[in-house]
N, C-alpha and C. Protein backbone atom coordinates (compact mmCIF):
# COMPACT_ATOMS: atom_id res chain seq x y z
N UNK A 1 -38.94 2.52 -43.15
CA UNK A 1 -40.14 1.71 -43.28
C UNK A 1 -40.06 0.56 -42.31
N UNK A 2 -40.92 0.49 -41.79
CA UNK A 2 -41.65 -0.60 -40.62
C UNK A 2 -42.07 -2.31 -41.25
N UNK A 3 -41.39 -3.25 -41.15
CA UNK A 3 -41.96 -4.77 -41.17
C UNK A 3 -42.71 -5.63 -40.59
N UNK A 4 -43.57 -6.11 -40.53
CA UNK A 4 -44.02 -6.73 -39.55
C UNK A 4 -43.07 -8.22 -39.37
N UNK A 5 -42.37 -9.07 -38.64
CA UNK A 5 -42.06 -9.83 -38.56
C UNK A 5 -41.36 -10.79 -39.45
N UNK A 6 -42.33 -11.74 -39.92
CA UNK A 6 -42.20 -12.77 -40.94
C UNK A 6 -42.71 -12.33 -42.77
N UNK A 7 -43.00 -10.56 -42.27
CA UNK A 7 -44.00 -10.43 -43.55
C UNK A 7 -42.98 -9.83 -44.92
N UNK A 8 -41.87 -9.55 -44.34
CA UNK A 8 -40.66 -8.71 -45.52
C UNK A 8 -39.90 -9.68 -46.06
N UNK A 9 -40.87 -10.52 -46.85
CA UNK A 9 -40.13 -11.72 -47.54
C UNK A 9 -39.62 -11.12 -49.11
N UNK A 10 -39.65 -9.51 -49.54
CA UNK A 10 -38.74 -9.34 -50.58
C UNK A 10 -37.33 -9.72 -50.49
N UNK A 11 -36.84 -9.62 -49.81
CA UNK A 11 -35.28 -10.06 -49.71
C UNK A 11 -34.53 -9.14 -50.37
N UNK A 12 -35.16 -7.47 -49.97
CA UNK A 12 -33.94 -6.80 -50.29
C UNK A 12 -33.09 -6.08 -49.38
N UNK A 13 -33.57 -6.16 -48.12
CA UNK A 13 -32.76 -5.82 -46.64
C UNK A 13 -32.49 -4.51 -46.65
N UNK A 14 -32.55 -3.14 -47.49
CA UNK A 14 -32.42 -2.13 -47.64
C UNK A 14 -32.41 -1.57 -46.04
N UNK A 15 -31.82 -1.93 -45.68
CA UNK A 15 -31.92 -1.06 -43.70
C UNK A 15 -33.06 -1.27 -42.83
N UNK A 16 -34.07 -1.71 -43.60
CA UNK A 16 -35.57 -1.97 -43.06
C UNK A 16 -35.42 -2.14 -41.41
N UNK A 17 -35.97 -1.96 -40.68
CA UNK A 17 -36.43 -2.59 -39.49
C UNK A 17 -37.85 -3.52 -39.44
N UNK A 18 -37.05 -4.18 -39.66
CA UNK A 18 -38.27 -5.60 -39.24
C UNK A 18 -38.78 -6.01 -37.42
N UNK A 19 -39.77 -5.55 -37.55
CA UNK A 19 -40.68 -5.43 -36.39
C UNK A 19 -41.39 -6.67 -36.31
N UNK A 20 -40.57 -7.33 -34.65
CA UNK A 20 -41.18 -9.13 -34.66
C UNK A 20 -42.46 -9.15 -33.76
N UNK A 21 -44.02 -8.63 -34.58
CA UNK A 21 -44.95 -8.56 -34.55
C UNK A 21 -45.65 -9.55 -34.09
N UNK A 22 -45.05 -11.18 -34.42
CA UNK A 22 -45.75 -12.57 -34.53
C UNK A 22 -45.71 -12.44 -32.70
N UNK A 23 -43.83 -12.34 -32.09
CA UNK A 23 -43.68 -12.50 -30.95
C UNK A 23 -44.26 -11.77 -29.71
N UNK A 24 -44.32 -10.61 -30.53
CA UNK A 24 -44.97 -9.22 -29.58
C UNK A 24 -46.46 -9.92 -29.32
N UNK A 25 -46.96 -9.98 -30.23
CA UNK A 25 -48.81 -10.08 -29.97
C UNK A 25 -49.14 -11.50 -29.53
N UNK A 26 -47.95 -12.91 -29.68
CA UNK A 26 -48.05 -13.96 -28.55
C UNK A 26 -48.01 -13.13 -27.38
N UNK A 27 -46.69 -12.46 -26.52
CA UNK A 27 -46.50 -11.77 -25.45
C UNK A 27 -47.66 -11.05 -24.82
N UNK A 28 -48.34 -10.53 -25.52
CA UNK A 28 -49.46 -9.74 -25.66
C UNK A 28 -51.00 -10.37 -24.89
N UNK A 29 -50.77 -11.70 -25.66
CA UNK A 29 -52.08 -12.80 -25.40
C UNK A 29 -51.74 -13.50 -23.71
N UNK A 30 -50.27 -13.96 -23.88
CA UNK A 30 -50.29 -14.22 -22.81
C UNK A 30 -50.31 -13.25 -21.39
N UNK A 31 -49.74 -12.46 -21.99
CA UNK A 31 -49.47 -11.27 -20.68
C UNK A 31 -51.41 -11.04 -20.08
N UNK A 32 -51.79 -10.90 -20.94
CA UNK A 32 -53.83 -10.60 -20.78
C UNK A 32 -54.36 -11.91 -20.16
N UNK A 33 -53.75 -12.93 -20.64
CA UNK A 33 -54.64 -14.10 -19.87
C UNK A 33 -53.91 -14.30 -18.52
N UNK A 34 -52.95 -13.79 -18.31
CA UNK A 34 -52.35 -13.87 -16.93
C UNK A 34 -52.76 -12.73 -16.03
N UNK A 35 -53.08 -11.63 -16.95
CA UNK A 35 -53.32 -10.72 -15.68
C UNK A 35 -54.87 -10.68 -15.27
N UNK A 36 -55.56 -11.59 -16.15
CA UNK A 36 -57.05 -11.55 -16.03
C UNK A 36 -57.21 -12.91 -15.29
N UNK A 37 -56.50 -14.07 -15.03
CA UNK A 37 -56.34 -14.84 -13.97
C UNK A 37 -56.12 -14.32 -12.41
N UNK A 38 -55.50 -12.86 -12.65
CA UNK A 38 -55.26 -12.20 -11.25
C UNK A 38 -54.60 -13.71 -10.77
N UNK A 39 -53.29 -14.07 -10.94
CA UNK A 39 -52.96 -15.28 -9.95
C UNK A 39 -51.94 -15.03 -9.39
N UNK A 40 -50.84 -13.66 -9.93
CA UNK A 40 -49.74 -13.33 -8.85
C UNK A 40 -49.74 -11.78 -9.19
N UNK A 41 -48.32 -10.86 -8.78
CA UNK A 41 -48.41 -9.56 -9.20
C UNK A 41 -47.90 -9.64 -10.35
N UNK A 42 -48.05 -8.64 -11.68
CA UNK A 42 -47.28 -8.62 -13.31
C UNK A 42 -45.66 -9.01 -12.43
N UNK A 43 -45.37 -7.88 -11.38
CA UNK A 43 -44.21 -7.48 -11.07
C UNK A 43 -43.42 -8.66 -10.94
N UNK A 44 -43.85 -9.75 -10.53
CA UNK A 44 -42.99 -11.19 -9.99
C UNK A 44 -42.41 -11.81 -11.11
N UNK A 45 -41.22 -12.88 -10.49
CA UNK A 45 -40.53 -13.19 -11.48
C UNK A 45 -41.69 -14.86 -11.87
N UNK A 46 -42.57 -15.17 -11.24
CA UNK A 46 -43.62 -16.00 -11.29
C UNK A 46 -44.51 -15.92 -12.73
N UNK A 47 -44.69 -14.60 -12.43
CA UNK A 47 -45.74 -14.13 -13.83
C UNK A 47 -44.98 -14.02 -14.98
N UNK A 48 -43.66 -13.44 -14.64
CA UNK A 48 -42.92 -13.52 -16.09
C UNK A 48 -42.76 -15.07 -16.77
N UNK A 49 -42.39 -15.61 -15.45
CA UNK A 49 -42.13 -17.54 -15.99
C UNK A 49 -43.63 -17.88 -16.51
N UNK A 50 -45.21 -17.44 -16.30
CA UNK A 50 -46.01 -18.09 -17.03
C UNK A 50 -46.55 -17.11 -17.77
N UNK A 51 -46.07 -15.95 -18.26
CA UNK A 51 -45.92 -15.36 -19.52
C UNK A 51 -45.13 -15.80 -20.65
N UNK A 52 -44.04 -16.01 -20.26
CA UNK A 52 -42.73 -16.04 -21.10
C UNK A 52 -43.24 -17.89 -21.58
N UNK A 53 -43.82 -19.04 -20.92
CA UNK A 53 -44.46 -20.01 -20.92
C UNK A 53 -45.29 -20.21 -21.95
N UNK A 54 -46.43 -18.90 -21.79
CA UNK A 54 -47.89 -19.02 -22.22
C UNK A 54 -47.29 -18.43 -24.14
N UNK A 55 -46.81 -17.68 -23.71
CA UNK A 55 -46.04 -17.15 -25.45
C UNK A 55 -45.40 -17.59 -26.13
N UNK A 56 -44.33 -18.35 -25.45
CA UNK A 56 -43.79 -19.46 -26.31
C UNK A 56 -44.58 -20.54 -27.12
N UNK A 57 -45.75 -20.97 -26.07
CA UNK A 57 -47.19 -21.83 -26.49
C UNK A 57 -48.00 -20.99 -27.57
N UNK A 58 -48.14 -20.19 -27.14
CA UNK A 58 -48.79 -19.42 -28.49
C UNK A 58 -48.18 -18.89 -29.59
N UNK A 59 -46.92 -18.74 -29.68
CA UNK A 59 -45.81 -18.26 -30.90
C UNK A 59 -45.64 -19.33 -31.56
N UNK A 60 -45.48 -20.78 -31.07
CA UNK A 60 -45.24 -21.65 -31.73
C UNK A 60 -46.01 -22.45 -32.35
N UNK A 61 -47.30 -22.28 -31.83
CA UNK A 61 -48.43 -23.17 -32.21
C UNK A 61 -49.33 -22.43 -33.51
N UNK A 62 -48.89 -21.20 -33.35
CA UNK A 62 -49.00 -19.89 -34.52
C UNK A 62 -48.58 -21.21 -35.93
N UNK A 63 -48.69 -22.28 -36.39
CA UNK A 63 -48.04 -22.69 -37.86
C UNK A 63 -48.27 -21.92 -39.03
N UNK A 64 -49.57 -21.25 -38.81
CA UNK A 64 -49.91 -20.58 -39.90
C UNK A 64 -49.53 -18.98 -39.97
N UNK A 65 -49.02 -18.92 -39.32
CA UNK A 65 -49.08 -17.09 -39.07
C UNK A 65 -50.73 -16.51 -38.89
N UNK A 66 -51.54 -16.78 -38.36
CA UNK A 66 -52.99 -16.37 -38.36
C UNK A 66 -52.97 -15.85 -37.27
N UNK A 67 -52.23 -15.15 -36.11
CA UNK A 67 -52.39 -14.63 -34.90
C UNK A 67 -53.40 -13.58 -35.27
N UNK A 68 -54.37 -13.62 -34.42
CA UNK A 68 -55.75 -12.77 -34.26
C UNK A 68 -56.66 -12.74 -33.33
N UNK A 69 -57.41 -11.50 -32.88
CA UNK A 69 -58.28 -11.63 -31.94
C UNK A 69 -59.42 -13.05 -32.15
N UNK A 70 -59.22 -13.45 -33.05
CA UNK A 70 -60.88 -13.73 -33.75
C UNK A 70 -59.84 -15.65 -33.78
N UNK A 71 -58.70 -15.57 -33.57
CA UNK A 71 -58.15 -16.75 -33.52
C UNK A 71 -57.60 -17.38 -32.49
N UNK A 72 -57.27 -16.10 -31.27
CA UNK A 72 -57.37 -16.28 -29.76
C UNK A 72 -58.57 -17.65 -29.43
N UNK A 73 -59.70 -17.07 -29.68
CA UNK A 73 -60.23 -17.77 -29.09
C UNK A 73 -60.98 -19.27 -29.15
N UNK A 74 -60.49 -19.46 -30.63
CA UNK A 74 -60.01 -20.92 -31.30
C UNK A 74 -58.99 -21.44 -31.10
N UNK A 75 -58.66 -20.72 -30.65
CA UNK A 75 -56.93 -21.68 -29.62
C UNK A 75 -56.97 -21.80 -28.76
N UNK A 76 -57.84 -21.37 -27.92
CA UNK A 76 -57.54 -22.04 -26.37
C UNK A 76 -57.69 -23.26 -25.88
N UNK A 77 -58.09 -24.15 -26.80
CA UNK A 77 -58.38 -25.62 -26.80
C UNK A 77 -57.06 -26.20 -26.89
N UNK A 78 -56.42 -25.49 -27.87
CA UNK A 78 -55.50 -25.72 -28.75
C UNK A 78 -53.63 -25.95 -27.43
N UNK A 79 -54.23 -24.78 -26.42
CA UNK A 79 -52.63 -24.50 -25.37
C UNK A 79 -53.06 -24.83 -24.48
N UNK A 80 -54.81 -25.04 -24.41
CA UNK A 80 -54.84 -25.89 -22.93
C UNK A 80 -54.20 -27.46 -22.88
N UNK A 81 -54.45 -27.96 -23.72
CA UNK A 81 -53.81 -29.66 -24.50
C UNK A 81 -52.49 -29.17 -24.31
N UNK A 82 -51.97 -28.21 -25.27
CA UNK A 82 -50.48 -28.24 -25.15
C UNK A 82 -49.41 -28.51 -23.73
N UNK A 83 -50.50 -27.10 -22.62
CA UNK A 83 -50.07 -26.95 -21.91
C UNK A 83 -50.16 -27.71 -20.17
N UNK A 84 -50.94 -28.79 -20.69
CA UNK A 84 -51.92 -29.80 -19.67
C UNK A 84 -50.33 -30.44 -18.93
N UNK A 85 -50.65 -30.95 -17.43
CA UNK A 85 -49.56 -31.57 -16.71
C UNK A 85 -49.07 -32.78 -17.55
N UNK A 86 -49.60 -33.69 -18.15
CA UNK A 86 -49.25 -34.90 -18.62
C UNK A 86 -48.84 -34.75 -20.00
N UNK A 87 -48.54 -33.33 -20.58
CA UNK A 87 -47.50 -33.55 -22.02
C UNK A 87 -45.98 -32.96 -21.53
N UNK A 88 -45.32 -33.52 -22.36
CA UNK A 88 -44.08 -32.99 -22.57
C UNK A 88 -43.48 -31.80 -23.24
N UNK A 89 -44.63 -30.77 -22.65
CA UNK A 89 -44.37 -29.60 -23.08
C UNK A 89 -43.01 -28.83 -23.99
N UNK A 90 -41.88 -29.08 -22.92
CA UNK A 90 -40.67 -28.58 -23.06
C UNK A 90 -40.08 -29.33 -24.37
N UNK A 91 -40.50 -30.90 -24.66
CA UNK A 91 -40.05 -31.68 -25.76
C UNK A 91 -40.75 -31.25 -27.20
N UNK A 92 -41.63 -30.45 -26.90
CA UNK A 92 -42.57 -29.85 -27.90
C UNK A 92 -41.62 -28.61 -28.51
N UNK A 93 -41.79 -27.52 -27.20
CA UNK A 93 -40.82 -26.74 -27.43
C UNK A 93 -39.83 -26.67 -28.42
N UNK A 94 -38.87 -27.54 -27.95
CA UNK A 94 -37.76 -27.80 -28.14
C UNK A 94 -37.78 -27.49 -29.88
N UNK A 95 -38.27 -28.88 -30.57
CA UNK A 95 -38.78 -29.39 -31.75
C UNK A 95 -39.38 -28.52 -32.34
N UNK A 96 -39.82 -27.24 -32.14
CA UNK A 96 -40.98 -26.17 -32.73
C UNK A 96 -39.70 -25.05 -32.48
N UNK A 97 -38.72 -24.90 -31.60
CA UNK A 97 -38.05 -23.49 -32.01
C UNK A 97 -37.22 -24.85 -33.13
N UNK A 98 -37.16 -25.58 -33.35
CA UNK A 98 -35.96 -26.34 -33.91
C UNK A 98 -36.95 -26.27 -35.57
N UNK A 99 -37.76 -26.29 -35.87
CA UNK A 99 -38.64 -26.40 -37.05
C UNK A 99 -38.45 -24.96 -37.27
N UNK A 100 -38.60 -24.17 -36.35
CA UNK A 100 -38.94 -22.15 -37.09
C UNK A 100 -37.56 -22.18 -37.30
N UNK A 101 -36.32 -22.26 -36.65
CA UNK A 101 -35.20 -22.17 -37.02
C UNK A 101 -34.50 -22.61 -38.42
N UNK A 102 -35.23 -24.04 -38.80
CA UNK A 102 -34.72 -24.23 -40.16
C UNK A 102 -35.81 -23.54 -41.08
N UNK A 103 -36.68 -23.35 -40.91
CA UNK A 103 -37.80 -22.42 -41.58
C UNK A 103 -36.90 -20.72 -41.96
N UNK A 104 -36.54 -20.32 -40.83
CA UNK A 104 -35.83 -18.82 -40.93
C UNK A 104 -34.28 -19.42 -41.79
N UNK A 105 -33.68 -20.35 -41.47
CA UNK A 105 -32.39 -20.45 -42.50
C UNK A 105 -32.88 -20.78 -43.64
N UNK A 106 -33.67 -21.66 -44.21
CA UNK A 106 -34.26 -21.80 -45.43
C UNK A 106 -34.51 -20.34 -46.42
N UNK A 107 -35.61 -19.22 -45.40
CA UNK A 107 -35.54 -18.58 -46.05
C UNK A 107 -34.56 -17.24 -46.15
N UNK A 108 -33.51 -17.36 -45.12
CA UNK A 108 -32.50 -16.89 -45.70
C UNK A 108 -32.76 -14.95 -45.17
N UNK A 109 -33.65 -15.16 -44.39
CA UNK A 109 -34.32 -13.78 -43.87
C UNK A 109 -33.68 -14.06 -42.29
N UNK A 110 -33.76 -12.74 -41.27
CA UNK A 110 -33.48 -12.67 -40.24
C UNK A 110 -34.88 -12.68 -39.42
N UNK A 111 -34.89 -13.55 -38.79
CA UNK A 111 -36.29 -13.89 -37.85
C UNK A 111 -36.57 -12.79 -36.36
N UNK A 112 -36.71 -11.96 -36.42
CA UNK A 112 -36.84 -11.11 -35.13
C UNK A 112 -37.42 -11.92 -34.32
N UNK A 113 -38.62 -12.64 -34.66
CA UNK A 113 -39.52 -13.25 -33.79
C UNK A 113 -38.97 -14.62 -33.03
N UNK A 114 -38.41 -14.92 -34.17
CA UNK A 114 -37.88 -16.01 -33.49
C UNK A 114 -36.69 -15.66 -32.58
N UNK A 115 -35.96 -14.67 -32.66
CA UNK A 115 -34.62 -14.29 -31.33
C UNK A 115 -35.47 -14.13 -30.25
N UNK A 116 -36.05 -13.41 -30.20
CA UNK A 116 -37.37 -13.18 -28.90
C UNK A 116 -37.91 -14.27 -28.31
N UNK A 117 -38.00 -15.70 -29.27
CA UNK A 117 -38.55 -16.66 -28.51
C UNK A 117 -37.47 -17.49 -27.68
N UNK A 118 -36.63 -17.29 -28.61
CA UNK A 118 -35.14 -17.98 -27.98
C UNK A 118 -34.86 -17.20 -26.65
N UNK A 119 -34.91 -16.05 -26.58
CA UNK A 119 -34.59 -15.61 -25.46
C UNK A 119 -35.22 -15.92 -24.30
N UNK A 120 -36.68 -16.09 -24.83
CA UNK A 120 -37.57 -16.46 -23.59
C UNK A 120 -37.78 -17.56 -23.01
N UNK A 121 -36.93 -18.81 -23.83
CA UNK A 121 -36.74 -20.11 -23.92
C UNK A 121 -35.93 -20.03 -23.14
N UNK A 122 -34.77 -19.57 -23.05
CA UNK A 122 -33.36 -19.73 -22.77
C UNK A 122 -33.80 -19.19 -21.10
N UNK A 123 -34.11 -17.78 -20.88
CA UNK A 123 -34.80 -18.20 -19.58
C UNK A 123 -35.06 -18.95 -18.77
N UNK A 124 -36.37 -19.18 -19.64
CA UNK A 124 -37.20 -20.31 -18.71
C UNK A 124 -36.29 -21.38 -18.47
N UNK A 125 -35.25 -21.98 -19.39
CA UNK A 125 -34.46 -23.03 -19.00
C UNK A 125 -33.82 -22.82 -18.18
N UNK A 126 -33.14 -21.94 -17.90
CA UNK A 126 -31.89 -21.66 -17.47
C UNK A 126 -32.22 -21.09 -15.75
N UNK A 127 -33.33 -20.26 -16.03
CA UNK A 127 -33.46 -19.93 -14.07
C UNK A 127 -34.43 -20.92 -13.31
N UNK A 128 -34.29 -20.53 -12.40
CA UNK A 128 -34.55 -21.19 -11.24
C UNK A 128 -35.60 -20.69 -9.97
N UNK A 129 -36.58 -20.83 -9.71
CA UNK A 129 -36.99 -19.84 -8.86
C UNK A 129 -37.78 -20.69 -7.71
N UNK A 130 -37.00 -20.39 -6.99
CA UNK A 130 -37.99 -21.04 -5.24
C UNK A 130 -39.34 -21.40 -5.39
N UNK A 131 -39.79 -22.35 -5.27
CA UNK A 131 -41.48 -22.05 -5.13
C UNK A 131 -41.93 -23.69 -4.47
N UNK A 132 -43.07 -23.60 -4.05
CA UNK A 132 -43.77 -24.25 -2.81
C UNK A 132 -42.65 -26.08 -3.48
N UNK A 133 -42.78 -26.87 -3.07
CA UNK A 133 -42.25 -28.70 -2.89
C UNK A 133 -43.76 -29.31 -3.19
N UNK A 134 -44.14 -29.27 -4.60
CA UNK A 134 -45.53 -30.03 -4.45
C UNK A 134 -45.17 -31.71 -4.59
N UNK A 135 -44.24 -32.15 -4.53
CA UNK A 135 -44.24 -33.11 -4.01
C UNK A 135 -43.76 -33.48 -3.00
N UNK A 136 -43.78 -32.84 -1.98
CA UNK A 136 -43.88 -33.05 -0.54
C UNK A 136 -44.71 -33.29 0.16
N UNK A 137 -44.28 -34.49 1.20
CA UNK A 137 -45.49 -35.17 2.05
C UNK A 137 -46.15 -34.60 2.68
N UNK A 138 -47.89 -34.73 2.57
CA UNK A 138 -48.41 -34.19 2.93
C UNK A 138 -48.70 -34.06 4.70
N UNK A 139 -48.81 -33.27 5.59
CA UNK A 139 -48.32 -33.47 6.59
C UNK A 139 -46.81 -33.23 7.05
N UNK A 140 -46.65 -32.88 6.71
CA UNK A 140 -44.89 -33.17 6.66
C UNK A 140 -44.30 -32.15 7.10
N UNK A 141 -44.78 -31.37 6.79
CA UNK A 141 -44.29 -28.96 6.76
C UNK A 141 -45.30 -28.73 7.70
N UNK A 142 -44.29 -28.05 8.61
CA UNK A 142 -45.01 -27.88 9.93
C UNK A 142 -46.36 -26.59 9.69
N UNK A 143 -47.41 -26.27 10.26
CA UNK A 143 -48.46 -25.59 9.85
C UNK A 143 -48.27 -24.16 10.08
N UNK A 144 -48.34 -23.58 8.80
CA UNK A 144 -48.01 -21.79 9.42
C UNK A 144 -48.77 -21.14 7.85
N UNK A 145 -47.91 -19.88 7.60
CA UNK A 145 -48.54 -18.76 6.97
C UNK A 145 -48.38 -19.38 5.21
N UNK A 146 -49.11 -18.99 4.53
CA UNK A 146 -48.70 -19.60 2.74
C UNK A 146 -47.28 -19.32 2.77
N UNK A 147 -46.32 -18.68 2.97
CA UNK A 147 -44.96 -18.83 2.25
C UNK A 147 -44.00 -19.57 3.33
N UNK A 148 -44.66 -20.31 4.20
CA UNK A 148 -44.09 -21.71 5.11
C UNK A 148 -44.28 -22.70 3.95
N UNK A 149 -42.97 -23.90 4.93
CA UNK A 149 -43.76 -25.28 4.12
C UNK A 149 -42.34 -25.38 3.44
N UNK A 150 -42.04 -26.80 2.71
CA UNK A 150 -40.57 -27.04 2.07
C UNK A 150 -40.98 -26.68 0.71
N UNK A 151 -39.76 -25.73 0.03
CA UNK A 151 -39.49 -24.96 -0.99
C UNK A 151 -38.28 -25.83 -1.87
N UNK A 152 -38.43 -25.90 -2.62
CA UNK A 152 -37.50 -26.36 -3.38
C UNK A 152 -37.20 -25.51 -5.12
N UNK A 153 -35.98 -25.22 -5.39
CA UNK A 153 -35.87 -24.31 -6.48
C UNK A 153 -36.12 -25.13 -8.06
N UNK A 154 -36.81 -24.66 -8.59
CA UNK A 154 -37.55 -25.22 -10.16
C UNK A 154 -37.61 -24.29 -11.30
N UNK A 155 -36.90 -24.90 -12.05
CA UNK A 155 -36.65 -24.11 -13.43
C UNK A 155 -38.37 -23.23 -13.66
N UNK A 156 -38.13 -22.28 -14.09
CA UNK A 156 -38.94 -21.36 -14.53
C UNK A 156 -40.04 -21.92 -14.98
N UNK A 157 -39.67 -22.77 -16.29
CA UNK A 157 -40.66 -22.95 -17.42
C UNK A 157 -41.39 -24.18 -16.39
N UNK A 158 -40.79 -24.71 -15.74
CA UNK A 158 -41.98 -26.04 -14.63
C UNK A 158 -42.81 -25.27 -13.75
N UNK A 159 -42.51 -23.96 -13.31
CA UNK A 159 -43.42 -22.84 -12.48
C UNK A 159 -44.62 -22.50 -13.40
N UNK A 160 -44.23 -21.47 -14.53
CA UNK A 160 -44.76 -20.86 -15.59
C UNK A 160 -45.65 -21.43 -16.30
N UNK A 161 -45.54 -22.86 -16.68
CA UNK A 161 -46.15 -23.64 -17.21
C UNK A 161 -47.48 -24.25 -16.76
N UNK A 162 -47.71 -24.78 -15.51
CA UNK A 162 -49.35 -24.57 -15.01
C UNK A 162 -49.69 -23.26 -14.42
N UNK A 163 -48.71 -22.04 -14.29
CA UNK A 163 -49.43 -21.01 -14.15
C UNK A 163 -49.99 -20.34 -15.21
N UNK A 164 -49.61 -20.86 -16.36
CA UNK A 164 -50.19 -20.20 -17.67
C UNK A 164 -51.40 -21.43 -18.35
N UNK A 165 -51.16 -22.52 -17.83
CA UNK A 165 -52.64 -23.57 -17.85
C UNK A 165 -53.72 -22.96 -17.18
N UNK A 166 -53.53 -23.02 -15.74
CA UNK A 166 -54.41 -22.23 -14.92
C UNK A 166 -55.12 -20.74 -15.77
N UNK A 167 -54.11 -19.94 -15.84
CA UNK A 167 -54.57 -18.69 -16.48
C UNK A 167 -55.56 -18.63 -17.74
N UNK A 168 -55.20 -19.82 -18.73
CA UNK A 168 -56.07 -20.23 -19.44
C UNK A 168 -57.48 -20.52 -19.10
N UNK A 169 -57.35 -21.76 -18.45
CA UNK A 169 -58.86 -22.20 -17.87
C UNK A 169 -59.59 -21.00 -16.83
N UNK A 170 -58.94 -19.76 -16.81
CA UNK A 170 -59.64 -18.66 -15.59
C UNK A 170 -60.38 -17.51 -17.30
N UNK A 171 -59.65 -17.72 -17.93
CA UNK A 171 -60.75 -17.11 -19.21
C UNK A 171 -61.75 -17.37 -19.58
């Protein structure tokens, strides 16, 4: 027998496979608003950083468990704020896997959804990926083709993160 996520709160663990449904169908939302932004290829490690971004924003902001088509689109108010240049996104983060985590030890259940977010967290923290010096003087990078110009390497989730703002506001 099949679980959805957070929903096999009997607590009798009988072998079940608990299926982390909550994380899949964030992944899901974001993966669609990124590829309907058309803003890089799925294939890049770009799109994964503002997938893996945009899902974490939507897995966590999930408080209620209400993930739904019909709730998609009452949230987009909701991760454009989250996900705007002037919050502290990552400090949000942080504090929201740190809340589901004592939420999953409390209840004493194994969180599928939540390993999935950790993983995608841990990512985004942890790599690094080349991409344009937007704070570099303007003028400055001598004039040539888009992948000229000073590059400097930036954790994932600082890439991912207005590429999954952007992707938002292109819905």
């Amino acid at each position: 027998m099949l679980h959805r996520g957070h929903e096999s709160t009997d607590g009798t663990g009988g072998g079940e496979l608990t299926v982390p449904m909550a994380w899949l169908y964030a992944e899901y939302i974001a993966d669609e608003l990124l590829r309907t932004g058309d803003l890089m290829p799925p294939t890049s490690f770009e799109f994964r950083a503002g997938r893996d971004a945009l899902a974490l924003t939507v897995f966590l902001s999930d408080t209620e468990g209400e993930l739904s088509g019909i709730r998609v689109i009452t949230q987009l108010e909701t991760w454009l704020s989250l996900t705007a240049y002037d919050q502290p996104w990552q400090e949000w983060v942080r504090e929201a896997m740190a809340g589901r985590a004592a939420e999953a030890l409390a209840s004493g259940l194994p969180s599928p959804d939540l390993e999935l977010a950790r993983e995608a967290w841990r990512w985004l923290e942890e790599t690094e990926l080349l991409a344009p010096d937007l704070n570099a003087v303007p003028g400055g990078a001598p004039v040539g083709g888009e992948d000229e110009g000073p590059k400097v390497w930036t954790k994932a989730w600082q890439l991912g993160l207005p590429l999954g703002h952007l992707a938002i506001h292109l819905f």
